[in-house]
Protein backbone atom coordinates (compact mmCIF):
# COMPACT_ATOMS: atom_id res chain seq x y z
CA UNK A 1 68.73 55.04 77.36
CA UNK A 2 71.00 56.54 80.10
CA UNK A 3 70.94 59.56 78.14
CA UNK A 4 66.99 59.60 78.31
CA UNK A 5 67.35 58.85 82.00
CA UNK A 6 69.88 61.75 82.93
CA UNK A 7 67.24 64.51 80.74
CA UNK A 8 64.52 63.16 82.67
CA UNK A 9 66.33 63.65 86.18
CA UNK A 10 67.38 66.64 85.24
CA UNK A 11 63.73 68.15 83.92
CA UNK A 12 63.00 67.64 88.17
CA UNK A 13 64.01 70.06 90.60
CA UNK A 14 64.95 68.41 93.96
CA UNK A 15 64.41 69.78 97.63
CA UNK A 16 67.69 72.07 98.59
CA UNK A 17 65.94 72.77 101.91
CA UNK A 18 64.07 69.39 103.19
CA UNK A 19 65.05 68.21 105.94
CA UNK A 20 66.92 71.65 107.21
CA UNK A 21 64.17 74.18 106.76
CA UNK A 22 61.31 71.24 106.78
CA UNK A 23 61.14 67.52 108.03
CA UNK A 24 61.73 65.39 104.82
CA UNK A 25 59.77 62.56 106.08
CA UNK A 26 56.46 62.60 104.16
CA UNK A 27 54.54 61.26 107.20
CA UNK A 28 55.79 64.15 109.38
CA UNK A 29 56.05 67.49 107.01
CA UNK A 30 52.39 66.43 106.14
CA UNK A 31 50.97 66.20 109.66
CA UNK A 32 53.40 69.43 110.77
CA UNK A 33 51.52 71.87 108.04
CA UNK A 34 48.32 70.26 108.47
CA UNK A 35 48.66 71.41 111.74
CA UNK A 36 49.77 75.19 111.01
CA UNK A 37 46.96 74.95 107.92
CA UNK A 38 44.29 74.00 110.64
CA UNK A 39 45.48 76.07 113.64
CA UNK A 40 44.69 79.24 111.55
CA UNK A 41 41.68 81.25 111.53
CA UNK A 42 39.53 80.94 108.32
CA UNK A 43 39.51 84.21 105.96
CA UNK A 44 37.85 85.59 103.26
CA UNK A 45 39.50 84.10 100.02
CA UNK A 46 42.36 86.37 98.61
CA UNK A 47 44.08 86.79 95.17
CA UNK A 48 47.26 87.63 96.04
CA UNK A 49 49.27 86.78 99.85
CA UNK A 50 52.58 87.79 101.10
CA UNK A 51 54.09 84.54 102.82
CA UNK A 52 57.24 84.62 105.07
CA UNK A 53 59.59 81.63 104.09
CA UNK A 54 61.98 80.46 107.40
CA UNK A 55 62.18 77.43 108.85
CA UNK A 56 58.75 75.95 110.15
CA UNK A 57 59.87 76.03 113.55
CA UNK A 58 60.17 79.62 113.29
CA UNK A 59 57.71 80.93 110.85
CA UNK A 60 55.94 78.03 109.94
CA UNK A 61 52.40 79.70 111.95
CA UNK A 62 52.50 83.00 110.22
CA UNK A 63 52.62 81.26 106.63
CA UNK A 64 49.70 79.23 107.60
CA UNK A 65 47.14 82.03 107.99
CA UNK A 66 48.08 83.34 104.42
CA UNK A 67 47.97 79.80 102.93
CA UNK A 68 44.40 79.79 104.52
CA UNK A 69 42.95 82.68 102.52
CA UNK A 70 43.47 80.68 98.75
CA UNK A 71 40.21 79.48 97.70
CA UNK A 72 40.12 75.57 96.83
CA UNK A 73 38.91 76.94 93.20
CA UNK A 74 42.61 78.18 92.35
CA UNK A 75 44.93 75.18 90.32
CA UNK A 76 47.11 78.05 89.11
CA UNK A 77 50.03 80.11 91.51
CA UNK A 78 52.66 82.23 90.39
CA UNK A 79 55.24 82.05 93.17
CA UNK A 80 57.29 85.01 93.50
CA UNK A 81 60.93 85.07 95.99
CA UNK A 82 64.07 86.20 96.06
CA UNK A 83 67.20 85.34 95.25
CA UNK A 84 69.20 84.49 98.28
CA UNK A 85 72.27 83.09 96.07
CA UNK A 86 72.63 83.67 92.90
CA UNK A 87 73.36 87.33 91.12
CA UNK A 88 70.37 87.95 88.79
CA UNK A 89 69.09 90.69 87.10
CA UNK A 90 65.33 90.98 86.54
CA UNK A 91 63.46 87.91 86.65
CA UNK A 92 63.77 84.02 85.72
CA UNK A 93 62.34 80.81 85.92
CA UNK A 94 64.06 77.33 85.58
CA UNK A 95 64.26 74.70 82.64
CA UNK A 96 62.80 72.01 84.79
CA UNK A 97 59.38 70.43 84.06
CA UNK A 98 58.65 69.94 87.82
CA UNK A 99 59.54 71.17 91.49
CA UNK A 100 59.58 67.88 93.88
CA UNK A 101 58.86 68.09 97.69
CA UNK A 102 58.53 65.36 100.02
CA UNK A 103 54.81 65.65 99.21
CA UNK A 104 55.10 64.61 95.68
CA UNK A 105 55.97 66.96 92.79
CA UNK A 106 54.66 69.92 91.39
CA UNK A 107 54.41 70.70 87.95
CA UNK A 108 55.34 73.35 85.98
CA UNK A 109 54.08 76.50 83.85
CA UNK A 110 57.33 78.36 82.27
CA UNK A 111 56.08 81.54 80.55
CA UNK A 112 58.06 81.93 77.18
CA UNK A 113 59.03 85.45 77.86
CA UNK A 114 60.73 85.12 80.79
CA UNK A 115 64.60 84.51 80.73
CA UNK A 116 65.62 80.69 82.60
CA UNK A 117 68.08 80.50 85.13
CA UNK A 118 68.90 76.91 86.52
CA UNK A 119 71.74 78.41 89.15
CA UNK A 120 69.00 81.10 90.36
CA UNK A 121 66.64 78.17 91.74
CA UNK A 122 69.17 75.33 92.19
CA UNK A 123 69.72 76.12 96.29
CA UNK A 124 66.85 78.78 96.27
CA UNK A 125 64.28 78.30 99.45
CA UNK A 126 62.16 81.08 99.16
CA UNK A 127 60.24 79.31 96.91
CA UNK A 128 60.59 75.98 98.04
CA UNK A 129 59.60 76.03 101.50
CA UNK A 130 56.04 77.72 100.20
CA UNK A 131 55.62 74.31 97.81
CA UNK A 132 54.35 71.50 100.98
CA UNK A 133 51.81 74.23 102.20
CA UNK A 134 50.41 75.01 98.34
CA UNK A 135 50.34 70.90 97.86
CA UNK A 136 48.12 70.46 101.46
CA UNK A 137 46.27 73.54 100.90
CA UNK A 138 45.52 73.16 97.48
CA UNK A 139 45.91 69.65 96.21
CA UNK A 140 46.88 69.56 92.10
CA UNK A 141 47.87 72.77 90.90
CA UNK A 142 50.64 74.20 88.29
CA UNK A 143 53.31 76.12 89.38
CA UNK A 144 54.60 79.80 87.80
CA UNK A 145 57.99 79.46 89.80
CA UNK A 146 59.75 83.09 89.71
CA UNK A 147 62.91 84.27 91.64
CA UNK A 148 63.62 87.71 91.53
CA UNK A 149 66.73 89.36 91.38
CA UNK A 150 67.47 93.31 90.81
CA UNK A 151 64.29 94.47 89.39
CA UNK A 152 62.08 97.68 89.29
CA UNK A 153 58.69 97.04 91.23
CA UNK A 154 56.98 98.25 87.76
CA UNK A 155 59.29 95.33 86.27
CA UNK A 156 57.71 93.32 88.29
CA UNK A 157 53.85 94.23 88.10
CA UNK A 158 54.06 94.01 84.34
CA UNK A 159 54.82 90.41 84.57
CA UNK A 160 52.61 89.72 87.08
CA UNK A 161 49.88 91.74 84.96
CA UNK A 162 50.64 89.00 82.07
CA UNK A 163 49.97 86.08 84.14
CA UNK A 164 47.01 87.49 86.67
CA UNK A 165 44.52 84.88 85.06
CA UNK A 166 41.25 84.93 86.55
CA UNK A 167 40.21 83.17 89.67
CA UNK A 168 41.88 79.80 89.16
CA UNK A 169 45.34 81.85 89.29
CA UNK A 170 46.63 83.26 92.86
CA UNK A 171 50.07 84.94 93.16
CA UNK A 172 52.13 84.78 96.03
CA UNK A 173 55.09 86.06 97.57
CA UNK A 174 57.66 84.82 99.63
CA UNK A 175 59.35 87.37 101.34
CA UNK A 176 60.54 87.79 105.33
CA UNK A 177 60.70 91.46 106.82
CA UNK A 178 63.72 92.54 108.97
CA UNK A 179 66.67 90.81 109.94
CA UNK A 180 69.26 89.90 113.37
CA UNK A 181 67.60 93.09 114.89
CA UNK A 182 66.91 92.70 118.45
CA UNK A 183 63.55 92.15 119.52
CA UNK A 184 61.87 95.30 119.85
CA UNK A 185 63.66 97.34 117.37
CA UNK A 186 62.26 94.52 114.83
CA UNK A 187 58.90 95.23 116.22
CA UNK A 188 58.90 98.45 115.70
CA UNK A 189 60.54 98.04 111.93
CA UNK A 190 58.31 95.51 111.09
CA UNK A 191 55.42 97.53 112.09
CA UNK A 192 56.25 100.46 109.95
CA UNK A 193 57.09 98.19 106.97
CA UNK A 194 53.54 96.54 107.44
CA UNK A 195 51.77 99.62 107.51
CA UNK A 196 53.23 100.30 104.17
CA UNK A 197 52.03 97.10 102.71
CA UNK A 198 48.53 97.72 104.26
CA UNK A 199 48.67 100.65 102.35
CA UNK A 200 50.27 99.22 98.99
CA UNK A 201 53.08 101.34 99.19
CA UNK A 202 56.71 100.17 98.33
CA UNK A 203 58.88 99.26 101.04
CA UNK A 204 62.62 99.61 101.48
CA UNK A 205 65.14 97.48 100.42
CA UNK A 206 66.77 96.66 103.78
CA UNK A 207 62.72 96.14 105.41
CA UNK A 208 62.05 93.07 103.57
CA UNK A 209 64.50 90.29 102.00
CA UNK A 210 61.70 89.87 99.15
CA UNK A 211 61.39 93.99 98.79
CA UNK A 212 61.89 93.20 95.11
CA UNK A 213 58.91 90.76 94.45
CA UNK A 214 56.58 92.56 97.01
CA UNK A 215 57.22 96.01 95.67
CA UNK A 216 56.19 94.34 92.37
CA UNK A 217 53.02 93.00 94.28
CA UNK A 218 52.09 96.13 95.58
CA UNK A 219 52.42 98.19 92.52
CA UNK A 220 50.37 96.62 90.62
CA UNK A 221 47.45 95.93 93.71
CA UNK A 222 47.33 99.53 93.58
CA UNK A 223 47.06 99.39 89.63
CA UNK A 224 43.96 97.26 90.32
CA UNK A 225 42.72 99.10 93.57
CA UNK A 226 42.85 96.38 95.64
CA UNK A 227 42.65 96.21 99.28
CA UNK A 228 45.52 94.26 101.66
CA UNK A 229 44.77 92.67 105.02
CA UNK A 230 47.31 92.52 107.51
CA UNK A 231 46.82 88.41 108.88
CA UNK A 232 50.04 88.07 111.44
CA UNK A 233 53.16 90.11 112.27
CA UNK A 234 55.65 88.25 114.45
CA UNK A 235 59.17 87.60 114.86
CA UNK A 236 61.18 84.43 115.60
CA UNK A 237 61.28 85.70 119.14
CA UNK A 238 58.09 85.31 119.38
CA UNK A 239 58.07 81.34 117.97
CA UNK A 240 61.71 79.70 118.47
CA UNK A 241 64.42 82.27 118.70
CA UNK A 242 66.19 84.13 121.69
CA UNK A 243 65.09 87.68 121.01
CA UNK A 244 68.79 88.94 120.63
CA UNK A 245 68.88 88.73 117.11
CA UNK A 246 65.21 88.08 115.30
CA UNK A 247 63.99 87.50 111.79
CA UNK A 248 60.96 89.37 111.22
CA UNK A 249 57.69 87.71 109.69
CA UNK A 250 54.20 89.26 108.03
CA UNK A 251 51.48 87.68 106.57
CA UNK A 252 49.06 89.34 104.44
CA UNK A 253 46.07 88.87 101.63
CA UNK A 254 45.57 91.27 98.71
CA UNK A 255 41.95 90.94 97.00
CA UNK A 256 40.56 92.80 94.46
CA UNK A 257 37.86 95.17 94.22
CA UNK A 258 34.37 94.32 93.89
């Protein structure tokens, strides 16, 4: 029986972040992304956003206005981040069954053809801290959880190709833009590397922390001919920070051609 037990804790991946990145109190993470979901303007649905992933103090209100653009029809999102921790190579998704949030938990759909990596996900955020705003934005859905390591963007669009779905599936990626520059030499970086996403073009390395799983993004958007929407560009001087050292944030939808 205690064997049974320990499998069935261990099929459930717990919050590495709540609390730090996001208040673990249901009550209070609830009413703090309601707040973001609502304070953002109302879009035309989207396929595909681009989603920073920092504390919600700091870029909590950019995330918001790409959460806003998923249509209440989707029940399906491959999650796309990076992997902050853990050397990988290519792709992978955990063994667990479910993600859990202070929200409730989230289950799972683990393609067969991608390789698993527990210690890739274990402490990973970038995918975490996306989960409370998909559970409030979307109610039910299954979860595609990918981190991505070292990877060619082509690497990437091929699995993405595999699991587009139709328009109960939406992919998103969690990726912020530059880092600890000061204030207005982030600005001006950040602008650059958004103009390069507006335009579906690959970005550099050093630009974004999730260049792998956004490169992947954009390569195959312009595959498909889609179109990207710039929704927010801002830095954590602009939300919580000094502006000594800022963390750059973007938001932006990708939809596909009529």
């Amino acid at each position: 029986m205690g064997g049974m037990l320990a499998n069935a804790m261990a099929s459930v991946r717990r919050p590495a972040v709540s609390g730090t990145f996001y208040p673990d109190d249901p009550g209070e993470l609830s009413a703090a992304v309601s707040r973001f979901l609502e304070s953002a303007p109302p879009r035309e649905w989207a396929k595909a956003i681009v989603a920073p992933h920092a504390g919600y103090v700091y870029s909590g209100p950019i995330a918001a206005r790409a959460f806003r653009c998923l249509s209440p029809e989707v029940s399906r999102v491959v999650l796309l981040g990076p992997s902050h921790f853990a050397p990988l190579r290519g792709l992978a998704v955990p063994n667990a069954a479910a993600f859990e949030t202070p929200l409730g938990r989230v289950e799972l759909e683990l393609p067969g053809d991608l390789p698993r990596s527990d210690a890739a996900h274990a402490r990973e955020h970038s995918l975490e801290v996306e989960l409370p705003f998909l559970q409030l934005a979307l109610g039910e859905l299954r979860l595609v959880p990918i981190v991505v390591g070292h990877a060619q963007p082509a690497e990437v669009a091929d699995v993405l190709a595999r699991l587009w779905g139709g328009a109960e599936t939406a992919i998103v990626v969690s990726s912020d833009l530059s880092h600890y520059l000061r204030y207005d030499d982030a600005r001006r970086a950040d602008e650059e590397t958004a103009r390069r996403i507006e335009q579906l073009v690959p970005v550099p390395d050093h630009a974004a922390c999730g260049a792998a799983p956004l490169n992947g993004l954009l390569f195959e958007a312009a595959r498909r001919g889609m179109r990207c929407e710039r929704l927010d560009l801002r830095n954590s001087g602009d939300t919580a920070g000094d502006r000594n050292r800022v963390v750059g944030y973007g938001a932006f939808a990708l939809r596909e051609a009529a």
